[in-house]
C-alpha atoms as a PDB file:
ATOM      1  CA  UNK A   1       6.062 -21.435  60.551  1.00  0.00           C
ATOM      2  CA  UNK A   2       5.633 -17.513  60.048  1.00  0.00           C
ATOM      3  CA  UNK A   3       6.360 -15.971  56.932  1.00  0.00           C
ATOM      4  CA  UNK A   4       8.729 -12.788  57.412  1.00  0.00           C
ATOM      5  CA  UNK A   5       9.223 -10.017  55.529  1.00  0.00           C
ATOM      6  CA  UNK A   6      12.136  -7.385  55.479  1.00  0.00           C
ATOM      7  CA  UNK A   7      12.049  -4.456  54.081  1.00  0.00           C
ATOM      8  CA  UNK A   8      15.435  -4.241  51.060  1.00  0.00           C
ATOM      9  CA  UNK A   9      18.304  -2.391  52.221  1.00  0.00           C
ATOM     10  CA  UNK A  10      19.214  -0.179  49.544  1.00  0.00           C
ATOM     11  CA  UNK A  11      22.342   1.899  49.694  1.00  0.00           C
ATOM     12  CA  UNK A  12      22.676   5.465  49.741  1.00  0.00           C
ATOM     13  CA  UNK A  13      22.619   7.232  46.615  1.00  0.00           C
ATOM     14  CA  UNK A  14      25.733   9.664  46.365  1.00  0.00           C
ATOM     15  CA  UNK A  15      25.060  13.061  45.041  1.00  0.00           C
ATOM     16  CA  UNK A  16      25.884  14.202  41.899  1.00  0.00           C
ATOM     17  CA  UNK A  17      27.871  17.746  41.250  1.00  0.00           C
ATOM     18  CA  UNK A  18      25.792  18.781  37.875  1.00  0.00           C
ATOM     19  CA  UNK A  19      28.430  20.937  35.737  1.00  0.00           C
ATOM     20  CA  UNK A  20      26.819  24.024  34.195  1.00  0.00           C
ATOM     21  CA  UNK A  21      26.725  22.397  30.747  1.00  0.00           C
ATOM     22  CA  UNK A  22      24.946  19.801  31.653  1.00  0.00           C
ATOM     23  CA  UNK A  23      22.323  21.710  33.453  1.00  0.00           C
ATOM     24  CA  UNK A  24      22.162  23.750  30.054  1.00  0.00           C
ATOM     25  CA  UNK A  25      21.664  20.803  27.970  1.00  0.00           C
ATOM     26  CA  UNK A  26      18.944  19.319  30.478  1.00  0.00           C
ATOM     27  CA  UNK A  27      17.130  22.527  30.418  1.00  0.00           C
ATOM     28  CA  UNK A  28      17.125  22.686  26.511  1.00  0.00           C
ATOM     29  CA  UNK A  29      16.009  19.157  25.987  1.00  0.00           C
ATOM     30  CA  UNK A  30      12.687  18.915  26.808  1.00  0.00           C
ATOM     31  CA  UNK A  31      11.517  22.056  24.975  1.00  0.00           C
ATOM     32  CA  UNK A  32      13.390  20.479  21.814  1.00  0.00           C
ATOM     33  CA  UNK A  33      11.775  17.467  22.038  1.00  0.00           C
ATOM     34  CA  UNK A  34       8.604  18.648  22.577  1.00  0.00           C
ATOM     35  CA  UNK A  35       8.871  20.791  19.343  1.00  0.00           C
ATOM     36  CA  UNK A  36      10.413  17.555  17.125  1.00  0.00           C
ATOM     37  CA  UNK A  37       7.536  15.698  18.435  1.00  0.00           C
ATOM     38  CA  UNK A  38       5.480  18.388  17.661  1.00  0.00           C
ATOM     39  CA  UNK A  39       6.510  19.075  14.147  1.00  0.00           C
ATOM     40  CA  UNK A  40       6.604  15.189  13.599  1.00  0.00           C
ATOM     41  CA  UNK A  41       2.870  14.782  14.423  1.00  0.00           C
ATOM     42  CA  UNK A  42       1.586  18.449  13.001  1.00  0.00           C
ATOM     43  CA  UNK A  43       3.731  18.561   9.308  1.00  0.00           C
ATOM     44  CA  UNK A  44       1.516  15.181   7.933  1.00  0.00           C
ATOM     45  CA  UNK A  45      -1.591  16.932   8.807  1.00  0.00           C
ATOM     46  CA  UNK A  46      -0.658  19.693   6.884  1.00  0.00           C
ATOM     47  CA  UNK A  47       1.171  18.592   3.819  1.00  0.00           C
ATOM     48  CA  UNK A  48      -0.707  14.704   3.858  1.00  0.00           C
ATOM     49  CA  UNK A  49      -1.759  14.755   0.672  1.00  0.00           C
ATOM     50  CA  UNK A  50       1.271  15.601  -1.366  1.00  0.00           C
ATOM     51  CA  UNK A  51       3.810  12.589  -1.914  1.00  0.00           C
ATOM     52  CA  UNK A  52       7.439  14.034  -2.640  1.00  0.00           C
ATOM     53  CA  UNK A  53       9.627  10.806  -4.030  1.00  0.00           C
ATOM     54  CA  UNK A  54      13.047  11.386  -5.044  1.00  0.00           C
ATOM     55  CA  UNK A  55      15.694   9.070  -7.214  1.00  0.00           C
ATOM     56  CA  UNK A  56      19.305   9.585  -8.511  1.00  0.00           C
ATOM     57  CA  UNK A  57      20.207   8.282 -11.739  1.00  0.00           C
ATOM     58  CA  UNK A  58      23.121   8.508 -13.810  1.00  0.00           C
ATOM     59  CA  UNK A  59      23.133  11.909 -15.566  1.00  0.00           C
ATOM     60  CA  UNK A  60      20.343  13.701 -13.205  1.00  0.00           C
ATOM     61  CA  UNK A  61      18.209  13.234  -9.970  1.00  0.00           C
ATOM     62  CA  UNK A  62      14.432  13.335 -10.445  1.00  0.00           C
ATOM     63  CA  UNK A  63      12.188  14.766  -7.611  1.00  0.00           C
ATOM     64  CA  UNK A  64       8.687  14.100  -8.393  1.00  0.00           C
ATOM     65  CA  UNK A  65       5.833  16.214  -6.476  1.00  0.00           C
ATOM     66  CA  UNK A  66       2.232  14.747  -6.458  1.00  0.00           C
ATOM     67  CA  UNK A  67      -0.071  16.790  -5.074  1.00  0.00           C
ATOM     68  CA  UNK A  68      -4.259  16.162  -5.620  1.00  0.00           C
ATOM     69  CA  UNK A  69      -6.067  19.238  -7.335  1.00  0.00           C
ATOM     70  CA  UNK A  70      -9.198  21.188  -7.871  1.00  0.00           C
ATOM     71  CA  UNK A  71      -7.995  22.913 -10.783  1.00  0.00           C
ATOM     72  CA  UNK A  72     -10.655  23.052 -14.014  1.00  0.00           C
ATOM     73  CA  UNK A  73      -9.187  22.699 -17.434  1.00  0.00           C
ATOM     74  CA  UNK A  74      -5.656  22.680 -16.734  1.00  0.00           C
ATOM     75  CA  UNK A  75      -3.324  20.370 -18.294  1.00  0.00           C
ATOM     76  CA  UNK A  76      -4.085  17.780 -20.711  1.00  0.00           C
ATOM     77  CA  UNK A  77      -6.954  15.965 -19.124  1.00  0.00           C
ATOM     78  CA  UNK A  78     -10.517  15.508 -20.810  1.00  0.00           C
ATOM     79  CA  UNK A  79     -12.988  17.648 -19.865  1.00  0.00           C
ATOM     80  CA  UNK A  80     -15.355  15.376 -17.922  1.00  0.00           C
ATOM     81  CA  UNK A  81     -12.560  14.301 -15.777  1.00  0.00           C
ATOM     82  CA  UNK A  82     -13.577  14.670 -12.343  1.00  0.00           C
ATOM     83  CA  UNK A  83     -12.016  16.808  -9.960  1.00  0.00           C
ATOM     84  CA  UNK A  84     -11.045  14.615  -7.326  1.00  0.00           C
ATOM     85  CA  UNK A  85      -9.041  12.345  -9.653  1.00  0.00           C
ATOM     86  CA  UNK A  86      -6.987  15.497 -11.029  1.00  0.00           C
ATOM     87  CA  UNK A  87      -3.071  15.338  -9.704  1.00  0.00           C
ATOM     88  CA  UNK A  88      -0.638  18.082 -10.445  1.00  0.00           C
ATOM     89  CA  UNK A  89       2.674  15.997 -11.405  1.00  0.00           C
ATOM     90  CA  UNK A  90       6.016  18.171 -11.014  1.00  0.00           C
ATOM     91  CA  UNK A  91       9.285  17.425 -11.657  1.00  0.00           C
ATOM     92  CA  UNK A  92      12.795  18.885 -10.959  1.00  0.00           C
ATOM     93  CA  UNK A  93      15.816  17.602 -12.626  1.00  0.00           C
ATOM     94  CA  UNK A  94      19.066  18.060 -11.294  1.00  0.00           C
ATOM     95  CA  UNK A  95      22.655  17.441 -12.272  1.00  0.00           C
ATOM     96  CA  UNK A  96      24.126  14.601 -10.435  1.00  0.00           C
ATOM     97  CA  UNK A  97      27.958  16.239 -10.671  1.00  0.00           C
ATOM     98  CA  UNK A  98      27.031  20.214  -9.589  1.00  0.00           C
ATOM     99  CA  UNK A  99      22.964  19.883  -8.536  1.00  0.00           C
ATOM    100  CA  UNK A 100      22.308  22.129 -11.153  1.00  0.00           C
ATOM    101  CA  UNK A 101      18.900  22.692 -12.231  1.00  0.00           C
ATOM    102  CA  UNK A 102      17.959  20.990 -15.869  1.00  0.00           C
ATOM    103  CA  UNK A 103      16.164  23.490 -17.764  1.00  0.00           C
ATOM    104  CA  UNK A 104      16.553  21.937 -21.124  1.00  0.00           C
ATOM    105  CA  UNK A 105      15.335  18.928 -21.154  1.00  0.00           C
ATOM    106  CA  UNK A 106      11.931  16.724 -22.463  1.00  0.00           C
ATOM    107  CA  UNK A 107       9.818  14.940 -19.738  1.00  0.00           C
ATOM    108  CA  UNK A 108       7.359  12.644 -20.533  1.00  0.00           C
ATOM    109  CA  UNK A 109       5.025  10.920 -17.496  1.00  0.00           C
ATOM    110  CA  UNK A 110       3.574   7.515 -18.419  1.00  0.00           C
ATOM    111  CA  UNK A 111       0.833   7.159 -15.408  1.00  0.00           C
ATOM    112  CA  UNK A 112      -1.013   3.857 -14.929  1.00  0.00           C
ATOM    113  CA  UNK A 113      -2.461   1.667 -12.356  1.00  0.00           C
ATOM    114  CA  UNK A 114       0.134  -0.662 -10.794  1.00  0.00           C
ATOM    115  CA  UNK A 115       0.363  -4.142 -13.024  1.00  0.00           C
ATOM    116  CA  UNK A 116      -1.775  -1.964 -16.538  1.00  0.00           C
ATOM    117  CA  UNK A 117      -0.339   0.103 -18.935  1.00  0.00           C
ATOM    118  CA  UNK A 118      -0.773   3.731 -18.165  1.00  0.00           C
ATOM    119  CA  UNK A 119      -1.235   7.036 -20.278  1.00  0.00           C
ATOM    120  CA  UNK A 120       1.254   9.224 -21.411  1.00  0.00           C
ATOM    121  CA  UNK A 121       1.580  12.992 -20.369  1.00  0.00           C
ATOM    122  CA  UNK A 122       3.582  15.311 -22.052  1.00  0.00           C
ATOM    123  CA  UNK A 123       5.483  17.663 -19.099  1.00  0.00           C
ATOM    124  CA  UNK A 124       5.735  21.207 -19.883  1.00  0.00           C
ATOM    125  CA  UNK A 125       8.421  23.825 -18.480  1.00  0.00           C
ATOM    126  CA  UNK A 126       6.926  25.346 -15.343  1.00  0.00           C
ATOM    127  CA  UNK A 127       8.146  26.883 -11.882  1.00  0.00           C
ATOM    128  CA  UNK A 128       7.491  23.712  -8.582  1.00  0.00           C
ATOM    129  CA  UNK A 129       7.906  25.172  -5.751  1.00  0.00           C
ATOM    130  CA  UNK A 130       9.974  28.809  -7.044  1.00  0.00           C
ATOM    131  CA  UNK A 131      12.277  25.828  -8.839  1.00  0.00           C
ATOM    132  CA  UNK A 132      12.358  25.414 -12.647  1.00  0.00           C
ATOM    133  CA  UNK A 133      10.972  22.033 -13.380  1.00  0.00           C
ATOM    134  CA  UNK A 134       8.381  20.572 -15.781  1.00  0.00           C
ATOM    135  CA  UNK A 135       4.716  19.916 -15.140  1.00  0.00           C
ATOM    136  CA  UNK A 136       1.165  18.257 -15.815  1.00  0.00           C
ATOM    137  CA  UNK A 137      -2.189  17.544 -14.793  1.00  0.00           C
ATOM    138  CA  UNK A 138      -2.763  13.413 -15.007  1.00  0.00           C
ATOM    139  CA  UNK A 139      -5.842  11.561 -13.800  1.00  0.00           C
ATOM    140  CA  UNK A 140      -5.732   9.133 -10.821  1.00  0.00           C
ATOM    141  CA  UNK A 141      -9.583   8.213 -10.222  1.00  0.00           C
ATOM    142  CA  UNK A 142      -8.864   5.141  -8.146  1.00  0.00           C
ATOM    143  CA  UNK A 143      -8.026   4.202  -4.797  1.00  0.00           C
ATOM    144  CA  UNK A 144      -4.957   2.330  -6.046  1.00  0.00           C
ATOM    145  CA  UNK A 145      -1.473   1.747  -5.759  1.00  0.00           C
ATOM    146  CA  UNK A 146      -0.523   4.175  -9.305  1.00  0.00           C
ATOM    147  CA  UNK A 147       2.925   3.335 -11.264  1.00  0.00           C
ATOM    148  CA  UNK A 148       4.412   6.548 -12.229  1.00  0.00           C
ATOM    149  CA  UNK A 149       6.907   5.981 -15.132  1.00  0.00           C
ATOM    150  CA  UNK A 150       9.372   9.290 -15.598  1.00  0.00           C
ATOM    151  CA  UNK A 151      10.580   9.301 -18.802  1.00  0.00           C
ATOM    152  CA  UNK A 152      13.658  12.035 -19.265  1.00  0.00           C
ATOM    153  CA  UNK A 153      15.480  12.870 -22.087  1.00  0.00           C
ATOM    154  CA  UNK A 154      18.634  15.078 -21.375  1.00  0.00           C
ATOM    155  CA  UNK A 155      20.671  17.097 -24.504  1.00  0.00           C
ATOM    156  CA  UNK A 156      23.891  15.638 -24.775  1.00  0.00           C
ATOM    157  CA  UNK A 157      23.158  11.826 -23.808  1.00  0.00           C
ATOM    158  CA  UNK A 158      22.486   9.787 -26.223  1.00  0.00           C
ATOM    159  CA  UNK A 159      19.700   7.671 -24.196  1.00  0.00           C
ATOM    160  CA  UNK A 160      16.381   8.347 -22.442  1.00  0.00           C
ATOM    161  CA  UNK A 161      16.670   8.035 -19.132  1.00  0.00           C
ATOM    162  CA  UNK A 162      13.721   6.496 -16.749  1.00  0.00           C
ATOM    163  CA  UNK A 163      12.917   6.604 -13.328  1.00  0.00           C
ATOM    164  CA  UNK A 164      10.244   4.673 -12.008  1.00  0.00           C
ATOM    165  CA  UNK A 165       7.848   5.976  -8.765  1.00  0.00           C
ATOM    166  CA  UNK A 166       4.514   4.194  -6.726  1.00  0.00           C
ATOM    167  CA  UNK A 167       1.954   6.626  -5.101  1.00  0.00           C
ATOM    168  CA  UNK A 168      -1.013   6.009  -3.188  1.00  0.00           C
ATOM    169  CA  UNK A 169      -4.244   8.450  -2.093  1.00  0.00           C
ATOM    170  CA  UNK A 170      -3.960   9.604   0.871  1.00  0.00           C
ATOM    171  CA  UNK A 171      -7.189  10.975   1.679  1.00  0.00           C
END
């Protein structure tokens, strides 16, 4: 007995009329794509190691900015901290209702390795990013998950409010 083979009929494929938006929106795709791929694999190179973290909470939301610094005797670190466990901590209050920047209120960072008690850092008014916010300088030697602990007290409410964050080194 011979094996045979044949060969799959397949039927015609009918042509289809493209309409002119279509064509457009073909034409358009791939160079968008290319550029959100693009910006999705360039933008973490660039901006890997600052963490941006973000929480709403009843009165205000709290954006906190981490980013790792060089900076010599800024802040309220000791001295013989070394550089590459120095973190600028910033942080931008807004008002829930309107998004309002906070401008008077006290910020207090309590910083600590995940599971320890941590140290607490006093935030002083400063500009993030052209915003008004409040900043520090905190030590983070190790390679550790940290427990950032924003503390935020607001004129007007009669209770501190706290908004708790985890970052990790990323270099």
């Amino acid at each position: 007995m011979a094996l045979q083979f044949s060969t799959p009929v397949v039927p015609a494929m009918k042509q289809r009329h493209i309409a002119p938006q279509e064509a457009w929106t073909r034409k358009m795709l791939s160079p968008l794509c290319f550029l959100l791929i693009f910006a999705n694999v360039s933008m973490p190179a660039i901006s890997a190691d600052i963490a941006r973290h973000h929480k709403v909470l009843e009165h205000a939301t709290v954006t906190v900015t981490i980013t790792p610094s060089g900076h010599e005797g800024r802040g309220n670190l000791a001295p013989e901290a070394p550089p590459s466990s120095r973190h600028q901590l910033a942080v931008v209050l807004r008002d829930v209702r309107t998004a309002a920047v906070i401008r008077d209120a006290h910020v207090q960072a309590d910083v600590a390795e995940r599971g320890y008690g941590g140290t607490r850092y006093a935030l002083t008014a400063d500009m993030v990013e052209g915003v008004p916010g409040y900043s520090s300088y905190v030590s983070m030697p190790g390679r550790v998950p940290y427990r950032i602990l924003i503390h935020v007290t607001l004129p007007r409410v009669d209770r501190v409010l706290e908004a708790q964050f985890e970052y990790r080194h990323h270099h």
